[in-house]
N, C-alpha and C. Protein backbone atom coordinates (compact mmCIF):
# COMPACT_ATOMS: atom_id res chain seq x y z
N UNK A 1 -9.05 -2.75 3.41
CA UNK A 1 -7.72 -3.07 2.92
C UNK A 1 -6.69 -2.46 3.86
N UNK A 2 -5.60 -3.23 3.93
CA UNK A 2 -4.37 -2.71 4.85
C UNK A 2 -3.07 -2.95 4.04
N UNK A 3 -2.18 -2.34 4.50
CA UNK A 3 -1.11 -2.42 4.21
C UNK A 3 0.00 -2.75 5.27
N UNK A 4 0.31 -4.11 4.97
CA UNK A 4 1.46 -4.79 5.72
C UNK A 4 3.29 -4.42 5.32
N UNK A 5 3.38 -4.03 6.48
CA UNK A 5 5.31 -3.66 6.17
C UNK A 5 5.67 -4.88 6.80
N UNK A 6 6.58 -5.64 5.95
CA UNK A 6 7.04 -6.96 6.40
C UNK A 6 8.69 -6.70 6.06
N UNK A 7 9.80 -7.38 7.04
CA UNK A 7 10.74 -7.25 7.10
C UNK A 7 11.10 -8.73 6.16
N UNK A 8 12.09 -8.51 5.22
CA UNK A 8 12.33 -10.20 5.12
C UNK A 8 13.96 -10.21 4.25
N UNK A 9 14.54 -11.07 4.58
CA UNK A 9 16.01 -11.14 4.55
C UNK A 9 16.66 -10.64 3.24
N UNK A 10 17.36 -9.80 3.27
CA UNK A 10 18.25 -9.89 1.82
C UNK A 10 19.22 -11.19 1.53
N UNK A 11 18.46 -12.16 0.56
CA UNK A 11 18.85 -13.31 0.33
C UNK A 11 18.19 -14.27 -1.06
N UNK A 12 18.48 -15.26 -1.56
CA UNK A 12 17.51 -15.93 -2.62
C UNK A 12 16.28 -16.40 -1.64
N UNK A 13 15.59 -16.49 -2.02
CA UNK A 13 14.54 -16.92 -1.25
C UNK A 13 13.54 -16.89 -0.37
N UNK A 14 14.09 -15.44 0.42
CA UNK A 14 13.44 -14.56 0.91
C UNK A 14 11.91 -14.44 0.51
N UNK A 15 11.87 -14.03 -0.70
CA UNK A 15 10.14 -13.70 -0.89
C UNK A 15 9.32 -14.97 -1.43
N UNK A 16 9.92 -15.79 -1.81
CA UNK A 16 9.16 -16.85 -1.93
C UNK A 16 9.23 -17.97 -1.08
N UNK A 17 9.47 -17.48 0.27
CA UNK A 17 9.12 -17.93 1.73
C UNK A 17 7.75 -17.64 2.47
N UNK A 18 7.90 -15.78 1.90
CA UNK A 18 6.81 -15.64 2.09
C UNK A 18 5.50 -15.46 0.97
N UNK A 19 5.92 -15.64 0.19
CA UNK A 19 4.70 -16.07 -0.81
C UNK A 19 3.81 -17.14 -0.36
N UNK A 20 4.73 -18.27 -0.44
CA UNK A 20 4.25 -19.67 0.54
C UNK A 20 3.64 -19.62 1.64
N UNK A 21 3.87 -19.04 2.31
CA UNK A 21 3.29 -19.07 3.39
C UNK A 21 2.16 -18.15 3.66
N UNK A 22 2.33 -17.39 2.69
CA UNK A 22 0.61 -16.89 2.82
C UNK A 22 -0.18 -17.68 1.77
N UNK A 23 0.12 -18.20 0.70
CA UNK A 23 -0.08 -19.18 -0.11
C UNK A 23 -0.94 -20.49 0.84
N UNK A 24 -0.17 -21.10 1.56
CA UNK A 24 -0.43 -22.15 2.18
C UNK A 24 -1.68 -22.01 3.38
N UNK A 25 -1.94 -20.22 3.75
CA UNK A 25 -2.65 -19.49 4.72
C UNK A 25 -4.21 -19.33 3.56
N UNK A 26 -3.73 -19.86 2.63
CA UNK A 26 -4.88 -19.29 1.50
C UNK A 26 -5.29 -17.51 1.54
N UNK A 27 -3.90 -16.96 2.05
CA UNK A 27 -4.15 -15.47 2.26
C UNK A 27 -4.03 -14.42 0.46
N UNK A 28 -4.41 -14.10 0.04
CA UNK A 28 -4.22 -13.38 -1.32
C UNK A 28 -3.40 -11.93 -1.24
N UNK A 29 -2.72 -11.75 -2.21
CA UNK A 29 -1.69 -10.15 -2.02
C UNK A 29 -3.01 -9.05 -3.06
N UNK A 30 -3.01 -8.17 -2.39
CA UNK A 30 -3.65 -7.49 -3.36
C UNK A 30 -3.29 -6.02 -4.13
N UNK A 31 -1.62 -6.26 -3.56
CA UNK A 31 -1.12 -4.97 -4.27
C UNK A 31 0.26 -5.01 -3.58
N UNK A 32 1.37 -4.48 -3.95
CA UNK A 32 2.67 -4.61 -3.25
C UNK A 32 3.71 -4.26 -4.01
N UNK A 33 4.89 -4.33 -3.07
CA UNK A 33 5.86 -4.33 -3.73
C UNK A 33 7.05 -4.53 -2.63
N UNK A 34 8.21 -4.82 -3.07
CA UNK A 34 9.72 -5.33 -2.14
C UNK A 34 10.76 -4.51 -3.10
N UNK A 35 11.57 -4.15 -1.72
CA UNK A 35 12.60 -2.76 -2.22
C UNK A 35 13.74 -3.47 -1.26
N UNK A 36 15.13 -3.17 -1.47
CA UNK A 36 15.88 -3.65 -1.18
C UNK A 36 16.68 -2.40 -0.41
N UNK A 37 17.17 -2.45 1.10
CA UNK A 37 17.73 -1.55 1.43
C UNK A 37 18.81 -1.65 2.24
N UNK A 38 20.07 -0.85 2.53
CA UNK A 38 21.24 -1.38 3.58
C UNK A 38 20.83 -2.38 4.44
N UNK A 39 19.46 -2.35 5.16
CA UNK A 39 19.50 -2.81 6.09
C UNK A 39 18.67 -4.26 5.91
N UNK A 40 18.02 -4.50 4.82
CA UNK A 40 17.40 -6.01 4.32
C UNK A 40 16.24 -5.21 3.51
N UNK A 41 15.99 -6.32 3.08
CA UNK A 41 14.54 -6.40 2.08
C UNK A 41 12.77 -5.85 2.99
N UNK A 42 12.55 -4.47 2.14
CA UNK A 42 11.20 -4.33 2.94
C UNK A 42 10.40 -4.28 1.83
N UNK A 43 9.12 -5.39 2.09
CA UNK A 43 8.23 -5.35 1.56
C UNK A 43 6.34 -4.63 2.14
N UNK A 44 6.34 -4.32 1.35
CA UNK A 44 4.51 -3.58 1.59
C UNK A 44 3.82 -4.20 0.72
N UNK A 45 2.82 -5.18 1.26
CA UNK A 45 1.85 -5.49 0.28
C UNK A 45 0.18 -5.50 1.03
N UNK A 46 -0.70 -5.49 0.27
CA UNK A 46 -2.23 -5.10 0.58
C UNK A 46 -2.81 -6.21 0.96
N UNK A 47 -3.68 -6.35 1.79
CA UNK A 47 -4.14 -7.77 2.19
C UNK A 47 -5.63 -7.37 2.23
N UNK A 48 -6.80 -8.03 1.63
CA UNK A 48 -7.65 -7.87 1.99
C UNK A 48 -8.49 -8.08 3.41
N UNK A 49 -7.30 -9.33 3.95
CA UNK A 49 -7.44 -10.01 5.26
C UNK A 49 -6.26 -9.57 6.00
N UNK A 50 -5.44 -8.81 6.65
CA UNK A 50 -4.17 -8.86 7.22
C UNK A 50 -4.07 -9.10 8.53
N UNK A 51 -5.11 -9.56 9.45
CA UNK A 51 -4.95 -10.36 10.08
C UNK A 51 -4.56 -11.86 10.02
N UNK A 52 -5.32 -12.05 9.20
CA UNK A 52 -4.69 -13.95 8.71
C UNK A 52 -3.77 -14.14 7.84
N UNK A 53 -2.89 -12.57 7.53
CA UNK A 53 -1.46 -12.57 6.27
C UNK A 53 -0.69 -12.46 7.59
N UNK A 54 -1.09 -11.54 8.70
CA UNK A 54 0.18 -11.82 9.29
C UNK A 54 0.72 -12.68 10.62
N UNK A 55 -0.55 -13.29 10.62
CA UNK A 55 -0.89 -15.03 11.45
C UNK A 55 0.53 -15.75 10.54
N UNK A 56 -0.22 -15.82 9.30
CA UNK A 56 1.00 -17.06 8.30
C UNK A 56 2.32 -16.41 8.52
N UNK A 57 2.53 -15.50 8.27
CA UNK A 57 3.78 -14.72 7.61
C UNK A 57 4.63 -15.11 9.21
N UNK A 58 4.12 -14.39 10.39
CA UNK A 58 4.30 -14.80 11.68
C UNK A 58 5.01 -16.80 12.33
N UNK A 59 4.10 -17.07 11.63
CA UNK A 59 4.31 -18.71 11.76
C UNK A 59 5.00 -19.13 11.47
N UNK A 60 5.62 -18.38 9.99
CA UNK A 60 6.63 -18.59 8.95
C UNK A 60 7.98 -18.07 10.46
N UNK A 61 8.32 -17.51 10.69
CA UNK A 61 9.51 -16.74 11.41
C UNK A 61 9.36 -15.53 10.75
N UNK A 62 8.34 -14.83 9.55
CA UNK A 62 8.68 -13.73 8.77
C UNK A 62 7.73 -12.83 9.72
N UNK A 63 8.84 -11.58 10.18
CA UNK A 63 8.52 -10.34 10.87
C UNK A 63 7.35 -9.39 9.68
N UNK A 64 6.09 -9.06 10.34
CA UNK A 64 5.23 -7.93 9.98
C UNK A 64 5.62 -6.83 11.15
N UNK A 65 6.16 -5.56 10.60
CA UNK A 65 6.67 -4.79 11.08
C UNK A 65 5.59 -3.39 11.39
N UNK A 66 4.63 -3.34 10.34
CA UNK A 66 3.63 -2.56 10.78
C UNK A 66 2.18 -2.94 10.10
N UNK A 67 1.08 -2.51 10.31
CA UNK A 67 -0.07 -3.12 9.81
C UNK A 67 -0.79 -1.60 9.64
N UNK A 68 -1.27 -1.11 8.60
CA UNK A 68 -1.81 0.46 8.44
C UNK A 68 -2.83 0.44 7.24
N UNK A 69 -3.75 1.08 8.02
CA UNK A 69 -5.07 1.57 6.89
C UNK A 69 -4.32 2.06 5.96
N UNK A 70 -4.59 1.96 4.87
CA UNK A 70 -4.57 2.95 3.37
C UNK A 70 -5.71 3.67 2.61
N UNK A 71 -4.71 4.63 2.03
CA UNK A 71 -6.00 5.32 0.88
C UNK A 71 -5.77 4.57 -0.18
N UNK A 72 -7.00 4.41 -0.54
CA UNK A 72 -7.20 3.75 -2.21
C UNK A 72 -8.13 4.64 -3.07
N UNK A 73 -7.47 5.13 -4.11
CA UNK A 73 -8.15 5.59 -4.98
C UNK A 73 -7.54 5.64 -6.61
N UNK A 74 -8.47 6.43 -7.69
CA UNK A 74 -7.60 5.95 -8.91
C UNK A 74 -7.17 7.36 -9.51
N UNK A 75 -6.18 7.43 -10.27
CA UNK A 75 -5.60 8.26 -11.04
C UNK A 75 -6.85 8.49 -12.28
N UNK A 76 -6.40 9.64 -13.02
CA UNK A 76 -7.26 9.39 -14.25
C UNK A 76 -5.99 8.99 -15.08
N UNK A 77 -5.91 7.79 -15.97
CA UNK A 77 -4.96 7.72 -16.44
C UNK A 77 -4.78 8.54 -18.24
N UNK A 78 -6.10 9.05 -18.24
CA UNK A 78 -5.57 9.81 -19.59
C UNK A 78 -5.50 11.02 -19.56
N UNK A 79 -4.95 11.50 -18.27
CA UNK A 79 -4.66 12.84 -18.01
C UNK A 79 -2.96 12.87 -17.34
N UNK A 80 -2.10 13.22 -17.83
CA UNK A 80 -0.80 13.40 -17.02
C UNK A 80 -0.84 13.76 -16.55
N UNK A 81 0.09 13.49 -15.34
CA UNK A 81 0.51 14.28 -14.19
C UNK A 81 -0.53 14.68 -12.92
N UNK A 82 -1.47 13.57 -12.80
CA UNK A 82 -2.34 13.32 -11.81
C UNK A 82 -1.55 12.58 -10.42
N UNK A 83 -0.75 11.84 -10.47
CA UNK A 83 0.08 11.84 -9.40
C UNK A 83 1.13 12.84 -8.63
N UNK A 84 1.32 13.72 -9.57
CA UNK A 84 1.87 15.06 -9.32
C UNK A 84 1.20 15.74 -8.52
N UNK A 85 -0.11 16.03 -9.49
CA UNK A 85 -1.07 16.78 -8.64
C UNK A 85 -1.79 16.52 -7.20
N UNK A 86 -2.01 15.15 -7.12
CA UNK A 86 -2.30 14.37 -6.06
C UNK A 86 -1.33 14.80 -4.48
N UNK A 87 -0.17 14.27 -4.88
CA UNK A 87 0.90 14.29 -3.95
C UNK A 87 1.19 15.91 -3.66
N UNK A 88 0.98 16.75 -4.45
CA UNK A 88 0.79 18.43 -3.74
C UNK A 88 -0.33 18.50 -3.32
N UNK A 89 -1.09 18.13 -3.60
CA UNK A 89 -1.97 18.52 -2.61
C UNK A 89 -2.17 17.76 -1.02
N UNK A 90 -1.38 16.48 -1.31
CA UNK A 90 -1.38 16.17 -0.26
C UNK A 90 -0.11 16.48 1.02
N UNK A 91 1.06 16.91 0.25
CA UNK A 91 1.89 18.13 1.05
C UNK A 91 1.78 19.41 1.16
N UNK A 92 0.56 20.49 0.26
CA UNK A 92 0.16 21.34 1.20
C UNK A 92 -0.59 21.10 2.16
N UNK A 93 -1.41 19.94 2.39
CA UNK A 93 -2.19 19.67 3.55
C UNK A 93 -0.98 19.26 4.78
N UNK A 94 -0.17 19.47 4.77
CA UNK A 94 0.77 18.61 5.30
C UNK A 94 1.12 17.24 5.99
N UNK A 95 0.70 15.95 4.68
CA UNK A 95 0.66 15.45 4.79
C UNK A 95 1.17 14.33 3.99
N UNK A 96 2.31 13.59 4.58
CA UNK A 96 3.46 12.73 4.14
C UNK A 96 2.96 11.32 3.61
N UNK A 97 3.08 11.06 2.11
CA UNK A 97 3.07 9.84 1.97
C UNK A 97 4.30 9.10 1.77
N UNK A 98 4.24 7.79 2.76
CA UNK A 98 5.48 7.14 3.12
C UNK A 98 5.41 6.37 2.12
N UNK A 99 4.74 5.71 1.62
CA UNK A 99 4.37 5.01 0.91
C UNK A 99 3.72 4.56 -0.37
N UNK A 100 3.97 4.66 -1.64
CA UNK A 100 2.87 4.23 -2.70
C UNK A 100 3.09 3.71 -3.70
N UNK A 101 2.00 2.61 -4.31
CA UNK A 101 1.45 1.42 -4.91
C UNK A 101 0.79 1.26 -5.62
N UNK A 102 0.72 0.18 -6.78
CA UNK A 102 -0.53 0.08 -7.02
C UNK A 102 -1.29 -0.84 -6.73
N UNK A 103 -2.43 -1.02 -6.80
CA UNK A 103 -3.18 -2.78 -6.18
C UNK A 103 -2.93 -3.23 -7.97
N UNK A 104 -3.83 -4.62 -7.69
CA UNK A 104 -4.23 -5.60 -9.21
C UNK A 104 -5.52 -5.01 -9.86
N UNK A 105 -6.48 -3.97 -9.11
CA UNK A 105 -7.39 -3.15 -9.58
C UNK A 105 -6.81 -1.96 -11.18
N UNK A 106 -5.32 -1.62 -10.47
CA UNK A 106 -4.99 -0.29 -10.88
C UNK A 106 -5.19 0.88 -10.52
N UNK A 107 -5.41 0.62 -9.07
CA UNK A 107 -5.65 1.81 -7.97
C UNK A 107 -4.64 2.06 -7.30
N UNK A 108 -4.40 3.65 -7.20
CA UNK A 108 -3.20 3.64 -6.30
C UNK A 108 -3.46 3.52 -4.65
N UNK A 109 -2.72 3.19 -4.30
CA UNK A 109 -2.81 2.97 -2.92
C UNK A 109 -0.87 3.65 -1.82
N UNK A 110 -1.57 4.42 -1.10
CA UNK A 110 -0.92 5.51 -0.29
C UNK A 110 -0.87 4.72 1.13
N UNK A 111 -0.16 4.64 1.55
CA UNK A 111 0.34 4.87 3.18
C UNK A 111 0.33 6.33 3.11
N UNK A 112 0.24 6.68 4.34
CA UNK A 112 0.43 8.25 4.99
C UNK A 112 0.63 8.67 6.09
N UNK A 113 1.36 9.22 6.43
CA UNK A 113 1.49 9.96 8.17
C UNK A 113 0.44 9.92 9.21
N UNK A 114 -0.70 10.77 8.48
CA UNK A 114 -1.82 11.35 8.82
C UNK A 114 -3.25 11.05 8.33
N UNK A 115 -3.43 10.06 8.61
CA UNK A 115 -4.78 9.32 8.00
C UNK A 115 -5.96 10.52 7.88
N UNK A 116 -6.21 10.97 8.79
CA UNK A 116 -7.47 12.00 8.71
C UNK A 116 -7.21 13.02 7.47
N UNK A 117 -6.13 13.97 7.82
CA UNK A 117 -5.65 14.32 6.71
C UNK A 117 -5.96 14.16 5.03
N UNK A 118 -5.15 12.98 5.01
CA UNK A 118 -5.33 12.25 3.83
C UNK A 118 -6.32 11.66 3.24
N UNK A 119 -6.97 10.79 4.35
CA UNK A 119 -8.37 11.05 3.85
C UNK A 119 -9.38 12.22 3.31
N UNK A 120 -9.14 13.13 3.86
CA UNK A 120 -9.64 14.50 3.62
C UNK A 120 -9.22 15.03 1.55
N UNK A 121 -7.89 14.75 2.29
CA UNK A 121 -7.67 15.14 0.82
C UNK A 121 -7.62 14.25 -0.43
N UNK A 122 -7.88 12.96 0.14
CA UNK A 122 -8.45 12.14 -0.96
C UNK A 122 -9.93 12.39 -1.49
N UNK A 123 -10.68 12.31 -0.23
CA UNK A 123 -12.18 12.86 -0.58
C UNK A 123 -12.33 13.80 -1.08
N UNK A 124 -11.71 15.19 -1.42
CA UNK A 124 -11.49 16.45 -1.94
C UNK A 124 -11.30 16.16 -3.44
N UNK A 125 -10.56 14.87 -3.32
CA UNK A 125 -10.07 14.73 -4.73
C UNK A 125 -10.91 14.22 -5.72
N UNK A 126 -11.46 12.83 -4.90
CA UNK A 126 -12.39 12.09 -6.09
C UNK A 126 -13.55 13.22 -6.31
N UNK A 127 -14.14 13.48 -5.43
CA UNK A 127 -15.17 14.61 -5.11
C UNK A 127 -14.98 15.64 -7.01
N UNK A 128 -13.77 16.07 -6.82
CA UNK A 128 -13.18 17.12 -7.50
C UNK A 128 -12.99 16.58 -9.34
N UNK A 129 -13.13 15.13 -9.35
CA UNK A 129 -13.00 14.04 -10.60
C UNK A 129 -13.97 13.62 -11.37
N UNK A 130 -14.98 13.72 -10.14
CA UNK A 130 -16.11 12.98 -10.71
C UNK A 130 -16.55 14.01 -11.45
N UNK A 131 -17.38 13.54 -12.97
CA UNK A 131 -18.43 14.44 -13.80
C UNK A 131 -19.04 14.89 -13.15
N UNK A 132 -19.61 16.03 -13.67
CA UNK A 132 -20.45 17.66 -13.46
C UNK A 132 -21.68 17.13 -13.99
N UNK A 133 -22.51 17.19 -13.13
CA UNK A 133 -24.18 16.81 -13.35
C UNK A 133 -24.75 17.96 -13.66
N UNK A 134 -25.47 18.65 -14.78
CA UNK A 134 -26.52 19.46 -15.26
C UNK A 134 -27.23 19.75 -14.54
């Protein structure tokens, strides 16, 4: 899985330009989201394929601005404040998430500075989640 930063216009129509066109690429989103900022509309969404999301998106005139591995992993959701905990531990490692999501799983999914890093401290984490075997 990757995570595509796509630039796309602050305007009507904007995202369902590029919906279409990965639509029409038979490309699938598998997690995302579009934020609106001074400078235009940036969207991040997950591609299982992001080579052939950003073939279409490309074809379209729509700019992919960066293309980046992610961490994927899950919260426990009947415990609060597991994203709290997550994200300190991943800034005492010193390590910046630019980014985060969820997929259609219900997994969060991180951009980060420092992939090794983060990986590290993701693996620390699930490691740290999973049940205690007898």
């Amino acid at each position: 899985m990757r995570d595509l930063e796509i630039a796309l216009d602050h305007r009507p129509g904007a995202l369902a330009e590029m919906g279409e066109a990965l639509g029409r690429a038979g490309v699938s989103v598998e997690g995302g989201g579009v934020f609106v900022t001074p400078e235009g509309g940036v969207a991040h969404f997950l591609f299982d394929d992001a080579a052939a999301a950003r073939r279409a998106l490309e074809a379209a005139g729509i700019r992919v601005v960066a293309d980046r591995e992610v961490l994927v992993g899950r919260l426990r959701q009947d415990v609060p404040g597991q994203l709290g905990l997550l994200a300190r531990q991943m800034a005492n490692a010193g390590v910046n998430i630019e980014v985060q999501y969820s997929d259609h799983d219900h997994q969060l999914v991180l951009v980060v500075d420092d992939l090794a890093r983060g990986t590290a401290v993701s693996s620390a984490w699930r490691r740290a989640a999973e049940p205690r075997r007898p």
